[in-house]
PDB file of N, CA and C in Angstrom:
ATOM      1  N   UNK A   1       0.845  -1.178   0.000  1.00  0.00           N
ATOM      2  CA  UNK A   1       0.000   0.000   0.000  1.00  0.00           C
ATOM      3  C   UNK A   1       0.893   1.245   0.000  1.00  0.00           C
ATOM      4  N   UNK A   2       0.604   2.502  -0.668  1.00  0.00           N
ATOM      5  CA  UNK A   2       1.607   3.638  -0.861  1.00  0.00           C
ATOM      6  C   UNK A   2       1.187   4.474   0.071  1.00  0.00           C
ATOM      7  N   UNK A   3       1.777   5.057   0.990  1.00  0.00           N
ATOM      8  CA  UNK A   3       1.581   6.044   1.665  1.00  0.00           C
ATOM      9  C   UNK A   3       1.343   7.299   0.994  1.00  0.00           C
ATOM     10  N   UNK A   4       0.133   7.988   1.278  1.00  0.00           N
ATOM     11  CA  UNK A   4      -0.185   9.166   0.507  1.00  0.00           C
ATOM     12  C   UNK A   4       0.577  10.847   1.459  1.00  0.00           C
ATOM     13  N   UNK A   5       0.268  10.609   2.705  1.00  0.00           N
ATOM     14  CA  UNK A   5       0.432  11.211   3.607  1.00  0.00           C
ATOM     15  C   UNK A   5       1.673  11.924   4.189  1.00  0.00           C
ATOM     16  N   UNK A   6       2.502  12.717   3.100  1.00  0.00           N
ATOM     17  CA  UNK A   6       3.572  13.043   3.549  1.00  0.00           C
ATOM     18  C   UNK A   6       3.790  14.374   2.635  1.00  0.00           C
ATOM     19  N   UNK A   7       4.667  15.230   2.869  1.00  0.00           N
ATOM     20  CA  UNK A   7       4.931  16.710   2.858  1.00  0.00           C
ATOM     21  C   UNK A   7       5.275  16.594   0.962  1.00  0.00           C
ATOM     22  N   UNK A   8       4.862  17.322   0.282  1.00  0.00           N
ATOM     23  CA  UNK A   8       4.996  17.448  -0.806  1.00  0.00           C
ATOM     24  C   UNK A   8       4.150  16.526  -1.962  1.00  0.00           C
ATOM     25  N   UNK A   9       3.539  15.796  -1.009  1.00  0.00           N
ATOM     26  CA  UNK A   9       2.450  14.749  -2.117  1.00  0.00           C
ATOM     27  C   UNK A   9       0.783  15.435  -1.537  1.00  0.00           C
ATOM     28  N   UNK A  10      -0.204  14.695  -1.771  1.00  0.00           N
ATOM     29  CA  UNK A  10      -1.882  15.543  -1.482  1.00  0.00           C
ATOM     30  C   UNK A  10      -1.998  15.301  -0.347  1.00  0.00           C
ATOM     31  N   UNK A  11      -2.179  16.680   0.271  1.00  0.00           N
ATOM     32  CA  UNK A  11      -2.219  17.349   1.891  1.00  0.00           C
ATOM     33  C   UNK A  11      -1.471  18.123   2.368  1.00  0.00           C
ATOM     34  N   UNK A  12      -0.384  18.770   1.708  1.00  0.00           N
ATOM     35  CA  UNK A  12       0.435  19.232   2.031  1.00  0.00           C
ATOM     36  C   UNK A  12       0.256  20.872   2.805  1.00  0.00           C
ATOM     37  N   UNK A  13       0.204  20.556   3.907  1.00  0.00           N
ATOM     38  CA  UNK A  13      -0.733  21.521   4.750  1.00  0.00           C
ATOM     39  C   UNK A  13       0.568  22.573   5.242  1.00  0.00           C
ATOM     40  N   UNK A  14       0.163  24.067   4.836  1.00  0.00           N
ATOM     41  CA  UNK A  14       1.200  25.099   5.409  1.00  0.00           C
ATOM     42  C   UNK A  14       0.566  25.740   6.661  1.00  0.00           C
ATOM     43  N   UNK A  15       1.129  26.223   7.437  1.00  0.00           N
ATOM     44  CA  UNK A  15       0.649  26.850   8.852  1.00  0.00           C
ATOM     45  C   UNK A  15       1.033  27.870   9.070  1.00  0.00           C
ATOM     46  N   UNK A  16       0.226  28.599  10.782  1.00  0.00           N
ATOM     47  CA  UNK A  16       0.724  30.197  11.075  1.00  0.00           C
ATOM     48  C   UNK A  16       0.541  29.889  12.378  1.00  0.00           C
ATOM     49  N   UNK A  17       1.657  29.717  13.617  1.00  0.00           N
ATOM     50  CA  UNK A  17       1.281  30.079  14.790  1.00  0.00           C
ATOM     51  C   UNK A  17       1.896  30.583  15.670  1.00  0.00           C
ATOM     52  N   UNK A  18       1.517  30.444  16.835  1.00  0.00           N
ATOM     53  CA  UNK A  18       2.175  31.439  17.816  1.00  0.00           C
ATOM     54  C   UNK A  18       3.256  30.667  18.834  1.00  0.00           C
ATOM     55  N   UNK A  19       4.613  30.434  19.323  1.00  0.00           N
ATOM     56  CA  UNK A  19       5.351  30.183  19.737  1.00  0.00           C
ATOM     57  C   UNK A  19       4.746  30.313  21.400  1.00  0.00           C
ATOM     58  N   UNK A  20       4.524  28.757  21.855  1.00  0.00           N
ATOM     59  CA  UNK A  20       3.917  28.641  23.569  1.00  0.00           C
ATOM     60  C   UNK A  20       4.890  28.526  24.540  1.00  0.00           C
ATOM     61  N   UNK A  21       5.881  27.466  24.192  1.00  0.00           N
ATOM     62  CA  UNK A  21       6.761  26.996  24.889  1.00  0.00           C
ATOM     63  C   UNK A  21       8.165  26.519  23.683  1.00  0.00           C
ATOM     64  N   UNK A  22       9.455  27.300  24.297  1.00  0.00           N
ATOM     65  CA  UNK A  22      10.859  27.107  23.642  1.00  0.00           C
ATOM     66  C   UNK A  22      11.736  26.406  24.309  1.00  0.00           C
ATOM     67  N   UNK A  23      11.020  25.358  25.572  1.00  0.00           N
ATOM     68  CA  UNK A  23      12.004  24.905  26.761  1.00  0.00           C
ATOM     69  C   UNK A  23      12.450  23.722  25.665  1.00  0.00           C
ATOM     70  N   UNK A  24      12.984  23.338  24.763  1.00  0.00           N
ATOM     71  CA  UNK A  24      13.507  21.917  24.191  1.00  0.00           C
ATOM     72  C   UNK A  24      13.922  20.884  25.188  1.00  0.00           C
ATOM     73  N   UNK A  25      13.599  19.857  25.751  1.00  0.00           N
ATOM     74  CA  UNK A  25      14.208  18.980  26.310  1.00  0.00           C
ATOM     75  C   UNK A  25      15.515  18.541  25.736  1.00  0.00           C
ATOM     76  N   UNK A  26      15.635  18.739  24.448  1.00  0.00           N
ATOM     77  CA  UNK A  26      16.396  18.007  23.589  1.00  0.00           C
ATOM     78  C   UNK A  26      17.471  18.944  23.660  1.00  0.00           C
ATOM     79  N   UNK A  27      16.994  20.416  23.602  1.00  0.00           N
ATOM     80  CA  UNK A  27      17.974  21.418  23.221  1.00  0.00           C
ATOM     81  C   UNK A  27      18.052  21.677  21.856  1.00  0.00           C
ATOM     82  N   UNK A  28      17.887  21.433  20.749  1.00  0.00           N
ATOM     83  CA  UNK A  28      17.826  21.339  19.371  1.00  0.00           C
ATOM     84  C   UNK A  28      16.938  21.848  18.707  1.00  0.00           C
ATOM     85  N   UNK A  29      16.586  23.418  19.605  1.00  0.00           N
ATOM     86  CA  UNK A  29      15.751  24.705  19.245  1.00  0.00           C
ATOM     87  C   UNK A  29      13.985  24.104  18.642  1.00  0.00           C
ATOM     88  N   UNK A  30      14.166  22.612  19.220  1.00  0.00           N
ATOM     89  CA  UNK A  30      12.398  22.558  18.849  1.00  0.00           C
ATOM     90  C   UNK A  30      11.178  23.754  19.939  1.00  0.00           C
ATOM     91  N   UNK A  31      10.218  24.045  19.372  1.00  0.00           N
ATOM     92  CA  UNK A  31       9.282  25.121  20.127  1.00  0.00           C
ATOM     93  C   UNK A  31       7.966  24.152  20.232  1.00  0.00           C
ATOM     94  N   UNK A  32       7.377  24.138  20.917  1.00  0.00           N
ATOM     95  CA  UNK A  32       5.566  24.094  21.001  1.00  0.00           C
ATOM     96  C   UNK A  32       4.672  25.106  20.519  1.00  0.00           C
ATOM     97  N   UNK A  33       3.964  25.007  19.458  1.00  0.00           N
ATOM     98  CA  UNK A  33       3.322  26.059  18.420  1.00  0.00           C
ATOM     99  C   UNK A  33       2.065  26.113  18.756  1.00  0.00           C
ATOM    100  N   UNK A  34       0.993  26.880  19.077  1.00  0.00           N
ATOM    101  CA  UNK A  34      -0.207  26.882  19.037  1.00  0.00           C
ATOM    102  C   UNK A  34      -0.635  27.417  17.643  1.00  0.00           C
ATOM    103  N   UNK A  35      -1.124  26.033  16.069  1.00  0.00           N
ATOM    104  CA  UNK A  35      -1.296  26.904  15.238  1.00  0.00           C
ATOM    105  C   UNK A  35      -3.033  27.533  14.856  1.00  0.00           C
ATOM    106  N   UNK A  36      -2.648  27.875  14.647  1.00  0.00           N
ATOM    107  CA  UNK A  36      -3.860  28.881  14.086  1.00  0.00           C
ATOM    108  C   UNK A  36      -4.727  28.312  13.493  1.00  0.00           C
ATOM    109  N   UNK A  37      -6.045  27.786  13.797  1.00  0.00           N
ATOM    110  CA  UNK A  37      -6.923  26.899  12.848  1.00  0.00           C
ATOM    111  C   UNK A  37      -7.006  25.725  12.933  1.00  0.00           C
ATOM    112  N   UNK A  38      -5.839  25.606  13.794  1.00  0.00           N
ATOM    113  CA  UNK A  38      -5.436  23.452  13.532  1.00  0.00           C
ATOM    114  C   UNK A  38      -5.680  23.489  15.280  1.00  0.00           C
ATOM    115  N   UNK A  39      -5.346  24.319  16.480  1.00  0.00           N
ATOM    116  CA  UNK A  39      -5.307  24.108  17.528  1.00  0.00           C
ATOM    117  C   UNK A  39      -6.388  25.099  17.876  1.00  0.00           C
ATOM    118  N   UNK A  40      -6.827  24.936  19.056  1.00  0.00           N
ATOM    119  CA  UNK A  40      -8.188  25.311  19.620  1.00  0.00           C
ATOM    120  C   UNK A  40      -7.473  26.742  20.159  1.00  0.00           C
ATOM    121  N   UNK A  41      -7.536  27.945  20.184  1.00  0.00           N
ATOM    122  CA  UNK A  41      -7.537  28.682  21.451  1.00  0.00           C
ATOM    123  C   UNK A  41      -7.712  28.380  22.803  1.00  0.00           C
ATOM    124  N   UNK A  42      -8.439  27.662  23.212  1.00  0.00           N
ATOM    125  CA  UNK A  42      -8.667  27.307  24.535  1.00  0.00           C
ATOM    126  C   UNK A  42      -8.021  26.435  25.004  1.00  0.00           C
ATOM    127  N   UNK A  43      -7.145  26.724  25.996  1.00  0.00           N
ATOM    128  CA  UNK A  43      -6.240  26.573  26.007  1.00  0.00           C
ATOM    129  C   UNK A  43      -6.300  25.472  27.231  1.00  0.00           C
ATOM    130  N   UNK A  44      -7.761  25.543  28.217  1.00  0.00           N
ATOM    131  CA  UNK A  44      -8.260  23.753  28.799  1.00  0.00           C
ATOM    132  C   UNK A  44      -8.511  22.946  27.676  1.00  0.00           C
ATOM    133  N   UNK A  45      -9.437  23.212  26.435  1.00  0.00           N
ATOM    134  CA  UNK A  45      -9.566  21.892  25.789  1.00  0.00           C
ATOM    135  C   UNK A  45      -7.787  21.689  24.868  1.00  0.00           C
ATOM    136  N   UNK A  46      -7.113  22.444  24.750  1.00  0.00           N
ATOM    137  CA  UNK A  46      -5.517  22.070  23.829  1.00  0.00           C
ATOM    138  C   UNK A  46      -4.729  22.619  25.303  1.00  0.00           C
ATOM    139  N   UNK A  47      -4.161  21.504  26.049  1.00  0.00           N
ATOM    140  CA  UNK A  47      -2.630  22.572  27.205  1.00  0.00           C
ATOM    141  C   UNK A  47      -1.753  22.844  26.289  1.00  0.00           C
ATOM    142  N   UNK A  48      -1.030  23.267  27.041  1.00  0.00           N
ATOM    143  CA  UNK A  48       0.261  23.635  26.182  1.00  0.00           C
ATOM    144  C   UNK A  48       1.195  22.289  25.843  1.00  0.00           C
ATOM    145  N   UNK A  49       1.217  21.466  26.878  1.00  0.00           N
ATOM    146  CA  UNK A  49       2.048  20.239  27.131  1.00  0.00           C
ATOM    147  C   UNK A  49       1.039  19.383  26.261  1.00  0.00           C
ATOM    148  N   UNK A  50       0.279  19.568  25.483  1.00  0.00           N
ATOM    149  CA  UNK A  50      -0.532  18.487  24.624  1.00  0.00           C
ATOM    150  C   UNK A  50      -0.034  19.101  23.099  1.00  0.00           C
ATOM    151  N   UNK A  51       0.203  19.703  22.932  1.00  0.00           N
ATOM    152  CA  UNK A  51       1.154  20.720  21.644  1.00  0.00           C
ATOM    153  C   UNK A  51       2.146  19.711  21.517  1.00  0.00           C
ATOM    154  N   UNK A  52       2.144  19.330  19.971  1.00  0.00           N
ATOM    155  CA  UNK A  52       3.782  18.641  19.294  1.00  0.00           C
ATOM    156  C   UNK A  52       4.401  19.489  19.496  1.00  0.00           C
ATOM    157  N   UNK A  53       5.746  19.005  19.529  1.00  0.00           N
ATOM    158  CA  UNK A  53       7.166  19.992  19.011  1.00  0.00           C
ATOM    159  C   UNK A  53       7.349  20.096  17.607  1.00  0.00           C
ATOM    160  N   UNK A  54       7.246  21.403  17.514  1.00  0.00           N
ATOM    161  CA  UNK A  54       8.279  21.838  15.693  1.00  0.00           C
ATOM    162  C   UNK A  54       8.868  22.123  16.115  1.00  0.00           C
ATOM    163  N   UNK A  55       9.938  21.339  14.873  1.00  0.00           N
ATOM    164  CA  UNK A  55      10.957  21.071  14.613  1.00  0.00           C
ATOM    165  C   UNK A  55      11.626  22.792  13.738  1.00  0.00           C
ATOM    166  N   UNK A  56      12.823  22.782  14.169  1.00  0.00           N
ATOM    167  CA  UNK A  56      13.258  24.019  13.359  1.00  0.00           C
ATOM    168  C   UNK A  56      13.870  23.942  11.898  1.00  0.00           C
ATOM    169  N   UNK A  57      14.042  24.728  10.668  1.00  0.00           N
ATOM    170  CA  UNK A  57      14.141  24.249   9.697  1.00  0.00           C
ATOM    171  C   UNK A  57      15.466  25.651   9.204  1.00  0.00           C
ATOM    172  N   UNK A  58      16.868  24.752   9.497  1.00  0.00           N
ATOM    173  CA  UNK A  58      17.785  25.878   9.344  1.00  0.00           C
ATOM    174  C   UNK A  58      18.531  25.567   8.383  1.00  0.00           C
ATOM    175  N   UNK A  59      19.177  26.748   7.428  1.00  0.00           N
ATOM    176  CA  UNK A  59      20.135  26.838   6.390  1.00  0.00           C
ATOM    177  C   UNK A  59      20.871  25.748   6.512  1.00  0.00           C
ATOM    178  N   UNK A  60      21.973  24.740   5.206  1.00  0.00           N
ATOM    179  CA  UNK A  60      22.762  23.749   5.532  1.00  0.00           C
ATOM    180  C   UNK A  60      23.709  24.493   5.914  1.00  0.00           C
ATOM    181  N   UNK A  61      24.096  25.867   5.531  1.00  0.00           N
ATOM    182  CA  UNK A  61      25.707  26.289   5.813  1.00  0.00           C
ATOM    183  C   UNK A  61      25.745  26.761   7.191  1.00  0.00           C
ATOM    184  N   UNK A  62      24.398  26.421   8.338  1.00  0.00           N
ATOM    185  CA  UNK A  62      24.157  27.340   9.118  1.00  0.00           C
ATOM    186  C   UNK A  62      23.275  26.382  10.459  1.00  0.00           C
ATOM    187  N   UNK A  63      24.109  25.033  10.245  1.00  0.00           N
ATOM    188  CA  UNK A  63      23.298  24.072  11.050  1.00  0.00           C
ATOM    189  C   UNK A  63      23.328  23.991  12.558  1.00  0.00           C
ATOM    190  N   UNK A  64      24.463  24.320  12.877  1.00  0.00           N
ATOM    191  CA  UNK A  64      24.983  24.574  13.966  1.00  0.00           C
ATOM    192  C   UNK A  64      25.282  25.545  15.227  1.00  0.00           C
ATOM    193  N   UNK A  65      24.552  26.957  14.763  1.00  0.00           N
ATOM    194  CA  UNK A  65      24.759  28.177  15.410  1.00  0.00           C
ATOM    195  C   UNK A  65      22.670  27.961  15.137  1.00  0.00           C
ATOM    196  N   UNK A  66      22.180  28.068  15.499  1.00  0.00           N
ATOM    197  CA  UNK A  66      20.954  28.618  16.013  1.00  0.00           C
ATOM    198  C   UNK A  66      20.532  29.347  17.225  1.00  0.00           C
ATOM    199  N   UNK A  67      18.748  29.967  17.553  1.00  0.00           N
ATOM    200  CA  UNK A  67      18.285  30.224  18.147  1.00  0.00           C
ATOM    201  C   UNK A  67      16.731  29.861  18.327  1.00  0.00           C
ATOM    202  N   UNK A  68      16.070  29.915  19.510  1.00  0.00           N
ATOM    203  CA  UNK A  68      14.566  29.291  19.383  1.00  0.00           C
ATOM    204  C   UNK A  68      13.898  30.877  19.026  1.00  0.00           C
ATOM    205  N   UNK A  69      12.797  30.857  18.448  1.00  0.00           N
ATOM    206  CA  UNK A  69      12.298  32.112  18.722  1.00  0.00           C
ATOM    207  C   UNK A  69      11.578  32.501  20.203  1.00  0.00           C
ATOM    208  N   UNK A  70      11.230  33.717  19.968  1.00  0.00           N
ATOM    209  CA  UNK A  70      10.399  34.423  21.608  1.00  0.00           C
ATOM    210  C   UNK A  70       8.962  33.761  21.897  1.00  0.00           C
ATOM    211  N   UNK A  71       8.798  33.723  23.112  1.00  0.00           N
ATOM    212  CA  UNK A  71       7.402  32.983  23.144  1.00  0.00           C
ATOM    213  C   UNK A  71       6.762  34.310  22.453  1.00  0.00           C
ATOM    214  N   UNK A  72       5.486  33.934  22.080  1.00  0.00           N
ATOM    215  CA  UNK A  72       4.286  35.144  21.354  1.00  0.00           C
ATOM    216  C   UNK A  72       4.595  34.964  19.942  1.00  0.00           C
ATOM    217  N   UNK A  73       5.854  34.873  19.235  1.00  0.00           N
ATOM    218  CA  UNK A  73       6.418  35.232  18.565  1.00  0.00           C
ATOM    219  C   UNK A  73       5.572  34.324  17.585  1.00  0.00           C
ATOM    220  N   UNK A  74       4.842  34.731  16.500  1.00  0.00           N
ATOM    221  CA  UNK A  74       4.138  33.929  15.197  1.00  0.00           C
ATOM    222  C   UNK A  74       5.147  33.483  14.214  1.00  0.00           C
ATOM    223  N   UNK A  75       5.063  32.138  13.848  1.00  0.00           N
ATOM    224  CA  UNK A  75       5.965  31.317  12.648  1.00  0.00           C
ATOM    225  C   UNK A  75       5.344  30.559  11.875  1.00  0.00           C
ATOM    226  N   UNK A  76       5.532  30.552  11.258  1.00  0.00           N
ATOM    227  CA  UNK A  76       5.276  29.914   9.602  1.00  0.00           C
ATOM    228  C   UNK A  76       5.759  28.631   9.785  1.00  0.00           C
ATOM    229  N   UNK A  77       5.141  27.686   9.019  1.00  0.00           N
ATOM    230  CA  UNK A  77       5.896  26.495   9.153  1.00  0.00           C
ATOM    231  C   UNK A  77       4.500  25.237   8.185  1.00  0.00           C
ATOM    232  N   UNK A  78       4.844  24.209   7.786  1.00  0.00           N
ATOM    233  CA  UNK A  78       4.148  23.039   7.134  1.00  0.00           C
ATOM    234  C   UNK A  78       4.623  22.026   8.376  1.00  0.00           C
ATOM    235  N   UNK A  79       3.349  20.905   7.982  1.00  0.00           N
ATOM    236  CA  UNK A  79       3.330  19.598   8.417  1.00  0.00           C
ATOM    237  C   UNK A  79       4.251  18.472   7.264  1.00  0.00           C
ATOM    238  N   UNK A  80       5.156  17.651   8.257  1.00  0.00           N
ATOM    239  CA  UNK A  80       6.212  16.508   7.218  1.00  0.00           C
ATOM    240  C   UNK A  80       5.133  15.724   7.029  1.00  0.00           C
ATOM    241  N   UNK A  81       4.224  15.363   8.046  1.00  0.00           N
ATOM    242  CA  UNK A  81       3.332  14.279   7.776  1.00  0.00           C
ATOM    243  C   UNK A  81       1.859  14.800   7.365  1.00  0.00           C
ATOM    244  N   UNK A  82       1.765  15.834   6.196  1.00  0.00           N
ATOM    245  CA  UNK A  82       0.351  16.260   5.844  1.00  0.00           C
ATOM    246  C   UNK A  82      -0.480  16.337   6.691  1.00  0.00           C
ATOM    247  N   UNK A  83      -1.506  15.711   6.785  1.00  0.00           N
ATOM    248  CA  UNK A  83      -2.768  15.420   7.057  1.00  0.00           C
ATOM    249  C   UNK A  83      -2.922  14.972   8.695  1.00  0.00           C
ATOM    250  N   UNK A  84      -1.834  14.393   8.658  1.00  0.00           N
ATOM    251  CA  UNK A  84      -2.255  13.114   9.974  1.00  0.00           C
ATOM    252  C   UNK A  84      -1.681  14.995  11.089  1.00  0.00           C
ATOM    253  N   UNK A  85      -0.699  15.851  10.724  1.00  0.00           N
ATOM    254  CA  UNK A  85      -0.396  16.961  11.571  1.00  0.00           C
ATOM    255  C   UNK A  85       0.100  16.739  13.097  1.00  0.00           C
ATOM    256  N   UNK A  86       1.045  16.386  12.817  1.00  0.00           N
ATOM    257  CA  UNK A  86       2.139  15.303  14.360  1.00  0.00           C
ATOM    258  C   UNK A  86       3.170  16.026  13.997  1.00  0.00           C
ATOM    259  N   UNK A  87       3.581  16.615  13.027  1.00  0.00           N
ATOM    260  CA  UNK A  87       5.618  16.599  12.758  1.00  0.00           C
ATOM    261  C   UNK A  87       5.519  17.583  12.296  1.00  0.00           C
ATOM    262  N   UNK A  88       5.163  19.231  12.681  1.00  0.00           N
ATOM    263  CA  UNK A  88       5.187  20.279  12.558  1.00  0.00           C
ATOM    264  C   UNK A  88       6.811  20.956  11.988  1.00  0.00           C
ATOM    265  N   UNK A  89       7.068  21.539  10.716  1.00  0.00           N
ATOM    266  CA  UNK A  89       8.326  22.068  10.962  1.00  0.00           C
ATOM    267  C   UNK A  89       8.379  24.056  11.348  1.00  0.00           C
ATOM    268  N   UNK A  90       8.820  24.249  11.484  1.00  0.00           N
ATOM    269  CA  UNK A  90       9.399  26.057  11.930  1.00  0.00           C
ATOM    270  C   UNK A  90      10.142  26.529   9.980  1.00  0.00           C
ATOM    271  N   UNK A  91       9.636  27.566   9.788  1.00  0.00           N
ATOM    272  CA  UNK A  91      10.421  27.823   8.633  1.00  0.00           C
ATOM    273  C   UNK A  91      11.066  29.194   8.730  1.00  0.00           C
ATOM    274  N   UNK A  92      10.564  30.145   9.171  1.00  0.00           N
ATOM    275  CA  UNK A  92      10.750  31.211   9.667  1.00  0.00           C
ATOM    276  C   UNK A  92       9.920  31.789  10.573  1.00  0.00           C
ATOM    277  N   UNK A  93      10.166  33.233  11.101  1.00  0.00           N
ATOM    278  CA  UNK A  93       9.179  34.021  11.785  1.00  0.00           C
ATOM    279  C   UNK A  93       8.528  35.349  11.028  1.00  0.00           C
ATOM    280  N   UNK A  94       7.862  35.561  11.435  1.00  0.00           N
ATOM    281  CA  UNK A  94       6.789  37.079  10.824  1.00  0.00           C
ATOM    282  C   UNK A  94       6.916  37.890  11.874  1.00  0.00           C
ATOM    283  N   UNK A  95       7.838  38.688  11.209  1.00  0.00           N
ATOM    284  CA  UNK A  95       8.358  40.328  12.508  1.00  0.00           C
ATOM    285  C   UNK A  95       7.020  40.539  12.195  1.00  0.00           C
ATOM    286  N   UNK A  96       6.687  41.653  13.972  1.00  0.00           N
ATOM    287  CA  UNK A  96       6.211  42.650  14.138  1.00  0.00           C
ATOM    288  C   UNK A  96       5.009  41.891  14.672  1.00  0.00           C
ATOM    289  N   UNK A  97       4.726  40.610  14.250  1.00  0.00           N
ATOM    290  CA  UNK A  97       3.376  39.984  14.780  1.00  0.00           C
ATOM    291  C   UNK A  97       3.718  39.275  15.743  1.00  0.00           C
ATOM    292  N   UNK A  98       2.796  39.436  16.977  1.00  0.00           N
ATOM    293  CA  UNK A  98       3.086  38.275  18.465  1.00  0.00           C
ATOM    294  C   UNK A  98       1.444  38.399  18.873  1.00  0.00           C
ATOM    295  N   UNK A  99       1.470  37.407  19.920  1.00  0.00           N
ATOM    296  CA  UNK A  99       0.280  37.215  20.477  1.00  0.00           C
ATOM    297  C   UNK A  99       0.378  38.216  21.792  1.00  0.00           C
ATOM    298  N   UNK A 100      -0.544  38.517  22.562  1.00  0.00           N
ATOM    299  CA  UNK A 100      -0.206  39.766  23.659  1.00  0.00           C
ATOM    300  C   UNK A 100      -1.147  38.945  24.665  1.00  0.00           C
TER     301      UNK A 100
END
């Protein structure tokens, strides 16, 4: 059976959200995203600790020097796994916009 369900084949879902939590366990600048449309505002029925981690998505010449963004801070980013929306990536941020 072919897997349909993955980033660049049908579903390929792009996103907008707001940066909740930048604590990485891992350290490897993943954030917790509340996105826009895909996660509830309410923030009893979605916690924060029920939020996947995105993943950050940095330059090859530039793999090694990073930063997480600011909590509030709104980012752009697609799902690796389309549809099913588990494997969030970070692509950049949108100055000037935060949540208050």
């Amino acid at each position: 059976m072919e897997n349909t369900n993955f980033a660049g084949k049908d579903g390929f879902i792009w996103w907008v959200g707001a940066i909740e939590n930048r604590a990485d366990p891992l350290g490897i600048g993943r954030c917790q995203v509340r996105i826009f449309g895909w996660h509830t505002s309410n923030k009893l029925k979605v916690p924060k600790d029920d939020l996947p981690w995105a993943h950050p998505m940095y330059p090859l010449n530039s793999s090694r020097t990073f930063s997480a963004p600011q909590l509030n801070e709104w980012v752009v980013g697609f799902f690796l796994d389309g549809e099913s929306a588990q494997q969030p990536v970070m692509m950049g941020i949108i100055p000037g916009m935060k949540v208050t």
